[in-house]
PDB file of N, CA and C in Angstrom:
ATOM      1  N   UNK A   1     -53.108  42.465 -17.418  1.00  0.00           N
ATOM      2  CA  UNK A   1     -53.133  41.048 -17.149  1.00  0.00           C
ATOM      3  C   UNK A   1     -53.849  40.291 -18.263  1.00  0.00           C
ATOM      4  N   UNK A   2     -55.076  40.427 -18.924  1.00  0.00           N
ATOM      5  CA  UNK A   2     -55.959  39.813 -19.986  1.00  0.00           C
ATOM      6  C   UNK A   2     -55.231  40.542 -21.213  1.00  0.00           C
ATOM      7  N   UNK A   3     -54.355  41.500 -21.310  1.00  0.00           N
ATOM      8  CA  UNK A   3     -53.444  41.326 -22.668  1.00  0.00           C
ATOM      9  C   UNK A   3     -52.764  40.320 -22.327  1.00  0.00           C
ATOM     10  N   UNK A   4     -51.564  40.274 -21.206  1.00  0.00           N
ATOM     11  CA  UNK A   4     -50.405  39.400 -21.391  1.00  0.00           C
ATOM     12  C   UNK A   4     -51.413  37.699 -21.753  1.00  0.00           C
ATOM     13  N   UNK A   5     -52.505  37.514 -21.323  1.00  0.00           N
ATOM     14  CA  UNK A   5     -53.205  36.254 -21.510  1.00  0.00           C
ATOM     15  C   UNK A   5     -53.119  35.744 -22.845  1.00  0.00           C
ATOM     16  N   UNK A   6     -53.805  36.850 -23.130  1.00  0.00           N
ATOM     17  CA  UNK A   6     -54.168  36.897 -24.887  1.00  0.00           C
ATOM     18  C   UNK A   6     -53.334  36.405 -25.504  1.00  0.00           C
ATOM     19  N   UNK A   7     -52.053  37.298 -25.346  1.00  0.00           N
ATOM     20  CA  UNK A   7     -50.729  37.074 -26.169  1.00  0.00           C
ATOM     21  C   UNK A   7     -49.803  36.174 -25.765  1.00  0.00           C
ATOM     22  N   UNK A   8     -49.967  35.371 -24.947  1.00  0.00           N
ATOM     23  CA  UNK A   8     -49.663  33.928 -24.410  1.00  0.00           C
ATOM     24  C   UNK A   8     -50.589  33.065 -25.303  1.00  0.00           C
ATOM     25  N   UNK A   9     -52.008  33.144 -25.311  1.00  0.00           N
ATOM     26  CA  UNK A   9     -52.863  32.032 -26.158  1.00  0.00           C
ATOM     27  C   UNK A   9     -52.109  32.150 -27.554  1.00  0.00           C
ATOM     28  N   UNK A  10     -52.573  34.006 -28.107  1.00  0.00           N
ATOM     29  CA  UNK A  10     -51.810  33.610 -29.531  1.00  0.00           C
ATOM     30  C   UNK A  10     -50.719  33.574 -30.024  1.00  0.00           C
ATOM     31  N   UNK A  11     -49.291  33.212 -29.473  1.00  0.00           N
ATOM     32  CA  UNK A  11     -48.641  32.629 -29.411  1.00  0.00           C
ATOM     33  C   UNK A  11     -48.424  31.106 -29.516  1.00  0.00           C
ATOM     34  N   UNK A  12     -48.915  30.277 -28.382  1.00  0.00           N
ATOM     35  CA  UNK A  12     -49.403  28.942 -28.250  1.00  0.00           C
ATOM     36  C   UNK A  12     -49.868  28.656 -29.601  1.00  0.00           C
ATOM     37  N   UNK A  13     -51.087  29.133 -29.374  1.00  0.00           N
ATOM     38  CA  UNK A  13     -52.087  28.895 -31.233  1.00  0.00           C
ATOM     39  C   UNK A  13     -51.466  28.788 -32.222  1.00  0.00           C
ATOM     40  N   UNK A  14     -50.141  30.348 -32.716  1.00  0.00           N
ATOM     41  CA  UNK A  14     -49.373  29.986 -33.321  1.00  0.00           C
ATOM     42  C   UNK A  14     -48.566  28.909 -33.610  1.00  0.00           C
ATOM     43  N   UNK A  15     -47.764  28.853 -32.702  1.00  0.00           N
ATOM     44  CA  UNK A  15     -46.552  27.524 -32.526  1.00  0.00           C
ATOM     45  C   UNK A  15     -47.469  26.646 -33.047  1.00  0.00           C
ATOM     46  N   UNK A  16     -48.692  25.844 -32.387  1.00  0.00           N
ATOM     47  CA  UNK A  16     -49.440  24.897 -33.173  1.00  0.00           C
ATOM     48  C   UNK A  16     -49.670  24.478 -34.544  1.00  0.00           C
ATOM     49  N   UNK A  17     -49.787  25.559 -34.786  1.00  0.00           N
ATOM     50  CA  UNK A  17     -50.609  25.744 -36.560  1.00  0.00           C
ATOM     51  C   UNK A  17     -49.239  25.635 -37.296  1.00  0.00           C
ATOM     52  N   UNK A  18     -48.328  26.430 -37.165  1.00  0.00           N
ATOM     53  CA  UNK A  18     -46.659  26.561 -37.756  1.00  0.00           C
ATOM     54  C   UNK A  18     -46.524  24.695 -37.683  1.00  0.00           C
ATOM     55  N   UNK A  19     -46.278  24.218 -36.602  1.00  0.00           N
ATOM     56  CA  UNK A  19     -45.884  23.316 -36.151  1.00  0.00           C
ATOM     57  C   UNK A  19     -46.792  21.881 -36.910  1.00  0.00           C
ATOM     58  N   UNK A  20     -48.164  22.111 -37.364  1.00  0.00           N
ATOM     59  CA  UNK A  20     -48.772  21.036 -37.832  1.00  0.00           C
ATOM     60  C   UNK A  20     -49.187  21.233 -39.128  1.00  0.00           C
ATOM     61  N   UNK A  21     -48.295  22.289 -39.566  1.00  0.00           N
ATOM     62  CA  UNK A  21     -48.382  22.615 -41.268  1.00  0.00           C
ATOM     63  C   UNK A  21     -47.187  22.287 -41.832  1.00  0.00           C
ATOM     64  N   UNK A  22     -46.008  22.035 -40.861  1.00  0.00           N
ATOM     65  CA  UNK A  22     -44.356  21.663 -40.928  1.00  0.00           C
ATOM     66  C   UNK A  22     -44.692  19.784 -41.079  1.00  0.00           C
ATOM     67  N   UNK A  23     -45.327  19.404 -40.675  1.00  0.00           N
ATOM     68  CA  UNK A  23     -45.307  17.925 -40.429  1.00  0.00           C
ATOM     69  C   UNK A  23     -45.817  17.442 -41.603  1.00  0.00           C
ATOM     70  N   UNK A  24     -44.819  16.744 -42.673  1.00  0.00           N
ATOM     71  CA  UNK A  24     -45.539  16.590 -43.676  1.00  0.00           C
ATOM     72  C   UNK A  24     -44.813  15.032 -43.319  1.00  0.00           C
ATOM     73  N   UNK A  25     -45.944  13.970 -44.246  1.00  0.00           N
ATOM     74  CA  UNK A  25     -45.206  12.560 -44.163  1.00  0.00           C
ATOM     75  C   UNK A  25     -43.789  12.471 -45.014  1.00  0.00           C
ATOM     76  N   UNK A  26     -43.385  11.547 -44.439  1.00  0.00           N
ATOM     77  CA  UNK A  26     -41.719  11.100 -45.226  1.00  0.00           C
ATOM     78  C   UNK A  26     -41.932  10.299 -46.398  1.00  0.00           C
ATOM     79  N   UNK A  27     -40.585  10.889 -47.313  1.00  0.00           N
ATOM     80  CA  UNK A  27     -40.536  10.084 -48.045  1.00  0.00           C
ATOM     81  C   UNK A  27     -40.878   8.818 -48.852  1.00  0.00           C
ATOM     82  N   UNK A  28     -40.748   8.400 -49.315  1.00  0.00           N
ATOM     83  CA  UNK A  28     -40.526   7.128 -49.876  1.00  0.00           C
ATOM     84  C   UNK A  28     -39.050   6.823 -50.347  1.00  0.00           C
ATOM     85  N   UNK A  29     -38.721   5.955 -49.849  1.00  0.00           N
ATOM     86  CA  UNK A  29     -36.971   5.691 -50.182  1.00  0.00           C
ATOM     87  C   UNK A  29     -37.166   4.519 -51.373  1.00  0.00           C
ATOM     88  N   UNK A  30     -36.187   4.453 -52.274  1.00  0.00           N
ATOM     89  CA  UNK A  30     -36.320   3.787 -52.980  1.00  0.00           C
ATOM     90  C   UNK A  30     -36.549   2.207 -52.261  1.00  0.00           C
ATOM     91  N   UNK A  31     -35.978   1.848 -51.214  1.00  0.00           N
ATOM     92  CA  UNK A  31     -35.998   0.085 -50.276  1.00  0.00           C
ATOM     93  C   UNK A  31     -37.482   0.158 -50.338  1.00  0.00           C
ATOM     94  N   UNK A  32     -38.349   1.338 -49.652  1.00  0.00           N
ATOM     95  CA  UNK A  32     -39.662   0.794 -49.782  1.00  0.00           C
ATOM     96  C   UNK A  32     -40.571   0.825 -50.755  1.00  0.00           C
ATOM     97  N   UNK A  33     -40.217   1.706 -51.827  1.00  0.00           N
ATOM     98  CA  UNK A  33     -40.417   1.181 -52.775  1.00  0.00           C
ATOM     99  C   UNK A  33     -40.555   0.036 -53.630  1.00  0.00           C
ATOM    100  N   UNK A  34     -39.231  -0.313 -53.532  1.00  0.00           N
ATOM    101  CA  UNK A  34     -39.053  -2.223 -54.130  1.00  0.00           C
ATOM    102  C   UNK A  34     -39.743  -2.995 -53.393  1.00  0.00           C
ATOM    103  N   UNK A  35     -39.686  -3.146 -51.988  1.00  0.00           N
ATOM    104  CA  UNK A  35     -40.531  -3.890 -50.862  1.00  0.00           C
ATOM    105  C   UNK A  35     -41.865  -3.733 -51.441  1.00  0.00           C
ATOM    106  N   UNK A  36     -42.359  -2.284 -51.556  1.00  0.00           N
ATOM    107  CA  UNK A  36     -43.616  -2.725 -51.873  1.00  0.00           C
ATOM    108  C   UNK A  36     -44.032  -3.784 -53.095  1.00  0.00           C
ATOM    109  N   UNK A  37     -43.389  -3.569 -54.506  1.00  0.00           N
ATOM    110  CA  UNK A  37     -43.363  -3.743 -55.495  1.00  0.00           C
ATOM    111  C   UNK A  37     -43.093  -5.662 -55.686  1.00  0.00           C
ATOM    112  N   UNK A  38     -42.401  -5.996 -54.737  1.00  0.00           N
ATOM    113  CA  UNK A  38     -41.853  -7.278 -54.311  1.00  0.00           C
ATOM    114  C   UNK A  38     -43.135  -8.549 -54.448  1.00  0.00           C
ATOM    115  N   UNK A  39     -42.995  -9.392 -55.243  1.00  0.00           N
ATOM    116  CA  UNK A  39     -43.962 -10.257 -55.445  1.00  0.00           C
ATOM    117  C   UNK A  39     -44.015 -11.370 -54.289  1.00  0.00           C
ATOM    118  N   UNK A  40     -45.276 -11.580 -53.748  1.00  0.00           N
ATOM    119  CA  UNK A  40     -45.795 -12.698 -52.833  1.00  0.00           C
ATOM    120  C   UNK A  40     -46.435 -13.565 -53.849  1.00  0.00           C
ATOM    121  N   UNK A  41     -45.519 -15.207 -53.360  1.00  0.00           N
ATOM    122  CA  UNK A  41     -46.479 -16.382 -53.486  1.00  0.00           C
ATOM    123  C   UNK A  41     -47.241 -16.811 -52.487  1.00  0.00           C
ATOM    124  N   UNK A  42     -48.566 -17.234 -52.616  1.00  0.00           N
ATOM    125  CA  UNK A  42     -48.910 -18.389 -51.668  1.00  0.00           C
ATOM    126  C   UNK A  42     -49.773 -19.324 -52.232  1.00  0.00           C
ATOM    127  N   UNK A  43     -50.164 -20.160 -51.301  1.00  0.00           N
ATOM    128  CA  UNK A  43     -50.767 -21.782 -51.661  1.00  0.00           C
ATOM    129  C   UNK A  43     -51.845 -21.203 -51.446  1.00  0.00           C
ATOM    130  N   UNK A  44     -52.890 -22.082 -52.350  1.00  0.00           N
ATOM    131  CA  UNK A  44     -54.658 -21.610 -52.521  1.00  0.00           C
ATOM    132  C   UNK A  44     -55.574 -22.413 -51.267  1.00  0.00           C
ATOM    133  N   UNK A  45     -54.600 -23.344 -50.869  1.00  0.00           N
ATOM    134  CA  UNK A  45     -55.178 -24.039 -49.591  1.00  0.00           C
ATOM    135  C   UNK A  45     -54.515 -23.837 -48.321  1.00  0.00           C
ATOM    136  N   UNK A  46     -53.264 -23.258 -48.327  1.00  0.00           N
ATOM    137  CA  UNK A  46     -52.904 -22.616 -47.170  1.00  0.00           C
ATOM    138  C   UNK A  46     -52.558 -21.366 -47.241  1.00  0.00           C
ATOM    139  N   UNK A  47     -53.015 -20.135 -46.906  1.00  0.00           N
ATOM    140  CA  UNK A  47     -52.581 -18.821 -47.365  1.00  0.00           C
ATOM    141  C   UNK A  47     -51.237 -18.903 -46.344  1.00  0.00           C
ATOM    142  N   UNK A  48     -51.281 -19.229 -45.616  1.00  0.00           N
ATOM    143  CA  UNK A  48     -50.324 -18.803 -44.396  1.00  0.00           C
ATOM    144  C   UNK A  48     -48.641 -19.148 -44.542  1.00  0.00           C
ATOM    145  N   UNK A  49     -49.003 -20.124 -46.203  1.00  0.00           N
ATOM    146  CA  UNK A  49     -47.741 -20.181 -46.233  1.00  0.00           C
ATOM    147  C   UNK A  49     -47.251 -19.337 -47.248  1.00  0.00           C
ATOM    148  N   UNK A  50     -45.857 -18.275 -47.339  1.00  0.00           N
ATOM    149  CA  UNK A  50     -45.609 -17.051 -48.071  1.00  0.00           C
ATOM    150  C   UNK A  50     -44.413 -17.595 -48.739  1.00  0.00           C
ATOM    151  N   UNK A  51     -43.756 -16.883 -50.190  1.00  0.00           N
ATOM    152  CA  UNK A  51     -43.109 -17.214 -50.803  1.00  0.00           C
ATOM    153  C   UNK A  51     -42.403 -16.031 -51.142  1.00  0.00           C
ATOM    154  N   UNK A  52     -41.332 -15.556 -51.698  1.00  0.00           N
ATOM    155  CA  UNK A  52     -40.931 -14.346 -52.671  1.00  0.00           C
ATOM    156  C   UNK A  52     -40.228 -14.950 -53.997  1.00  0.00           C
ATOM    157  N   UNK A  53     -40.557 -16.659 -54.366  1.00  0.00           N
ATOM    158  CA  UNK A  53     -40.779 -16.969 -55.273  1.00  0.00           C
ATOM    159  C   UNK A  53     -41.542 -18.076 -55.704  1.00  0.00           C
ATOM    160  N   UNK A  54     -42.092 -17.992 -57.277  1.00  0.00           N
ATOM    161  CA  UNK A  54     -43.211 -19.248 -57.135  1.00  0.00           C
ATOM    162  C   UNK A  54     -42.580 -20.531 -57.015  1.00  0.00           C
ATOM    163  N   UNK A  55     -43.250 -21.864 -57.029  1.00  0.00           N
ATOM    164  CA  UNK A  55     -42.566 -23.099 -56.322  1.00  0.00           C
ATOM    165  C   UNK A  55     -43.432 -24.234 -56.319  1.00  0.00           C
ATOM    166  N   UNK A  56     -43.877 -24.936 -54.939  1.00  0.00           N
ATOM    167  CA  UNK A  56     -44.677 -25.597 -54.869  1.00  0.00           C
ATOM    168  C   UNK A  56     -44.792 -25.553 -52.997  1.00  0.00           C
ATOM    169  N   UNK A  57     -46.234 -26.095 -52.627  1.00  0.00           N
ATOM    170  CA  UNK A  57     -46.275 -25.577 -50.953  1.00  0.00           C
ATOM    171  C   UNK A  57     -45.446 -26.696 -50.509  1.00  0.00           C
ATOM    172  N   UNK A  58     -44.956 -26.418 -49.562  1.00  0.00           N
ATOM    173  CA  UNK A  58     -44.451 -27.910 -48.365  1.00  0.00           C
ATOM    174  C   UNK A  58     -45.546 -28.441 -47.950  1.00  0.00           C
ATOM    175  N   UNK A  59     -46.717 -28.149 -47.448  1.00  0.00           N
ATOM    176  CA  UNK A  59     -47.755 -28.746 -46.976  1.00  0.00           C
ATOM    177  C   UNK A  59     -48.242 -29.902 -47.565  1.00  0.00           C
ATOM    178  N   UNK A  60     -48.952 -29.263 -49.131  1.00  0.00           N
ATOM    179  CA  UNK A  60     -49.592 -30.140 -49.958  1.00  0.00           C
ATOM    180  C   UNK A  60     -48.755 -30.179 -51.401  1.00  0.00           C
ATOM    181  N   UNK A  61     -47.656 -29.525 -51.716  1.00  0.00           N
ATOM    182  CA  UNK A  61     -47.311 -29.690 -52.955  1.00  0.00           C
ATOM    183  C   UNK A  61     -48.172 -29.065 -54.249  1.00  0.00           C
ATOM    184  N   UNK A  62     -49.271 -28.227 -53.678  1.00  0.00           N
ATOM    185  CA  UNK A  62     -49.327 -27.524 -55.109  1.00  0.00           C
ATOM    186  C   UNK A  62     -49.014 -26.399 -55.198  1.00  0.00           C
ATOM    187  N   UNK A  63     -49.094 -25.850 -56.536  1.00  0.00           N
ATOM    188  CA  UNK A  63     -47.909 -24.181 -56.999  1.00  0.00           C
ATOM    189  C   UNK A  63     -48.456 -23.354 -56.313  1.00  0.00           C
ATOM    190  N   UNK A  64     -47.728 -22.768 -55.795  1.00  0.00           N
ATOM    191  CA  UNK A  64     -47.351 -21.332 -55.349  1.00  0.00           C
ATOM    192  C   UNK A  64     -47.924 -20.477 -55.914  1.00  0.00           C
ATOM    193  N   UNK A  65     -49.166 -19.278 -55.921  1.00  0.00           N
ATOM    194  CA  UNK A  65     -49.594 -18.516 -56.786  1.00  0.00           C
ATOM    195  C   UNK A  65     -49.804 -17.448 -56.378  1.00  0.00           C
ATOM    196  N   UNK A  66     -49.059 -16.155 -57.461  1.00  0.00           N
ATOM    197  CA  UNK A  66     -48.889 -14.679 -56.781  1.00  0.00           C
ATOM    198  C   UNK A  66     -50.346 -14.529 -56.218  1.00  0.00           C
ATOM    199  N   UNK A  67     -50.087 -13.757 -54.698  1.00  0.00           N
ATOM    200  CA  UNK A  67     -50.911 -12.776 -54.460  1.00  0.00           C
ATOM    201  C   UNK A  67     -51.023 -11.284 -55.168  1.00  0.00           C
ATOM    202  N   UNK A  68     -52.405 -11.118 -54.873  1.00  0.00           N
ATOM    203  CA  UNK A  68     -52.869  -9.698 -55.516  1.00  0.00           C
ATOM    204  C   UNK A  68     -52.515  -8.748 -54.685  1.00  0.00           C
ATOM    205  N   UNK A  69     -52.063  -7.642 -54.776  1.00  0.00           N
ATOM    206  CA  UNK A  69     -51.818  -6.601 -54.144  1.00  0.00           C
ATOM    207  C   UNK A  69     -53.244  -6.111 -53.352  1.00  0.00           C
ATOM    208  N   UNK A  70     -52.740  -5.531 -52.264  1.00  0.00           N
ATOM    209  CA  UNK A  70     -53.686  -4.693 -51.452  1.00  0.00           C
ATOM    210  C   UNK A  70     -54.337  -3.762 -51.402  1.00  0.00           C
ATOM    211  N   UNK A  71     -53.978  -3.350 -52.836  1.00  0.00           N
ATOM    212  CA  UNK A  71     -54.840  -1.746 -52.992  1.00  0.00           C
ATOM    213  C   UNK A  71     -56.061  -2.443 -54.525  1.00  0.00           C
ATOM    214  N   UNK A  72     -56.711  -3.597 -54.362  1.00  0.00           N
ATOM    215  CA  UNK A  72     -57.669  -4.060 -55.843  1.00  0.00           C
ATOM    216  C   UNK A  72     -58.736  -3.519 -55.110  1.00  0.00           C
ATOM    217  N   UNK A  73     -59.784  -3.061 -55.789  1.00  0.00           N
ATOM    218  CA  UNK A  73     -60.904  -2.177 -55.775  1.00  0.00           C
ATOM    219  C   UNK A  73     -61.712  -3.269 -55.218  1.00  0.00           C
ATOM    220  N   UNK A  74     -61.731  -4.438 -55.533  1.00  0.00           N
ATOM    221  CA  UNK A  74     -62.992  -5.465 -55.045  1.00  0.00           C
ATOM    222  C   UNK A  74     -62.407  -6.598 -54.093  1.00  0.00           C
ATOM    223  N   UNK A  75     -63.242  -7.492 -53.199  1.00  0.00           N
ATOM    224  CA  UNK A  75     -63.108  -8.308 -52.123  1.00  0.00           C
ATOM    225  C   UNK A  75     -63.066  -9.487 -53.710  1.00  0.00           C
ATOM    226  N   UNK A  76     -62.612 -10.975 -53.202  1.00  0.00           N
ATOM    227  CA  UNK A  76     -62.517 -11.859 -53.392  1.00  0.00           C
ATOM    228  C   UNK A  76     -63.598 -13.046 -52.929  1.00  0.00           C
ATOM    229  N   UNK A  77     -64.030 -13.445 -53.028  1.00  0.00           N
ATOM    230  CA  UNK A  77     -64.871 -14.913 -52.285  1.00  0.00           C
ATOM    231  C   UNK A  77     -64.138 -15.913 -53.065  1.00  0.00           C
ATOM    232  N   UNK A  78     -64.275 -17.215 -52.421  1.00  0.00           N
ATOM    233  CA  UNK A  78     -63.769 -18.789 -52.586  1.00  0.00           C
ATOM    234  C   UNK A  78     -64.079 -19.046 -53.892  1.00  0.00           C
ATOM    235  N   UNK A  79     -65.272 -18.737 -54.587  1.00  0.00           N
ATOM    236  CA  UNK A  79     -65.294 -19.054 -55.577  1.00  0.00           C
ATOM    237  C   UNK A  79     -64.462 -18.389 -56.796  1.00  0.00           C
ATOM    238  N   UNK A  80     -63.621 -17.068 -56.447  1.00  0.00           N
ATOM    239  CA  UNK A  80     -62.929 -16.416 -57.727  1.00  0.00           C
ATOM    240  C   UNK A  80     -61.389 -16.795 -57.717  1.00  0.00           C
ATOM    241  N   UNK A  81     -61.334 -17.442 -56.042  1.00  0.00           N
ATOM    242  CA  UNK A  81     -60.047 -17.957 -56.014  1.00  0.00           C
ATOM    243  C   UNK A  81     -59.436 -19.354 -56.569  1.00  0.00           C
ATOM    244  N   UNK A  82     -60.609 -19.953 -57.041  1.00  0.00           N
ATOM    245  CA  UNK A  82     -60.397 -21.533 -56.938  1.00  0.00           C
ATOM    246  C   UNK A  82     -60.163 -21.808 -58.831  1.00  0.00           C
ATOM    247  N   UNK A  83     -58.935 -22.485 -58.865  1.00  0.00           N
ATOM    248  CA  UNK A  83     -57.996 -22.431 -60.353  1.00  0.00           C
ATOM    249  C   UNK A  83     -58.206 -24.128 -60.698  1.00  0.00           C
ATOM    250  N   UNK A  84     -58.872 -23.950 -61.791  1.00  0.00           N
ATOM    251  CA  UNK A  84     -59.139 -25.770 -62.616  1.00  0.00           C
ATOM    252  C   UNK A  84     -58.028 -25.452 -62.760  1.00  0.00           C
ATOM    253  N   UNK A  85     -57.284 -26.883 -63.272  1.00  0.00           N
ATOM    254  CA  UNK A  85     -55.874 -26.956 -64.246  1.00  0.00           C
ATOM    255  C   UNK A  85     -56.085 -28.215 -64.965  1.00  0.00           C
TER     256      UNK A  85
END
């Protein structure tokens, strides 16, 4: 009876380990690729409004300016965002 146990657990155990060494993440397809790669505009006084080209906002009328990607090593504050012209 405590063999057949045994060899029920290591079994189980097995299947597990097989099973979560098989699971590797997917791909990258080339679509999400480009998606990622895909340039965002937005307005410096409204972020909320998004672009996939530069322009000018509907809100207030000034340009459209790429966002930075999501993977930059440092945070931003108000003051590194704000552009004399």
């Amino acid at each position: 009876m405590k063999k057949s146990i045994l060899i029920g657990m290591l079994a189980v155990s097995m299947s597990l380990i097989f099973n979560a060494c098989n699971n590797s993440s997917p791909k990258s397809s080339a679509v999400d690729l480009k998606a990622a790669s895909k340039e965002v505009y937005t307005c410096s006084m409204h972020p909320e409004v998004r672009s996939d080209e530069p322009g000018k906002c509907p809100k207030c009328g000034m340009e459209l300016v790429k966002m930075e990607t999501a993977d930059t090593t440092h945070m931003h504050n108000q003051s590194d965002t704000i552009h004399n012209n």
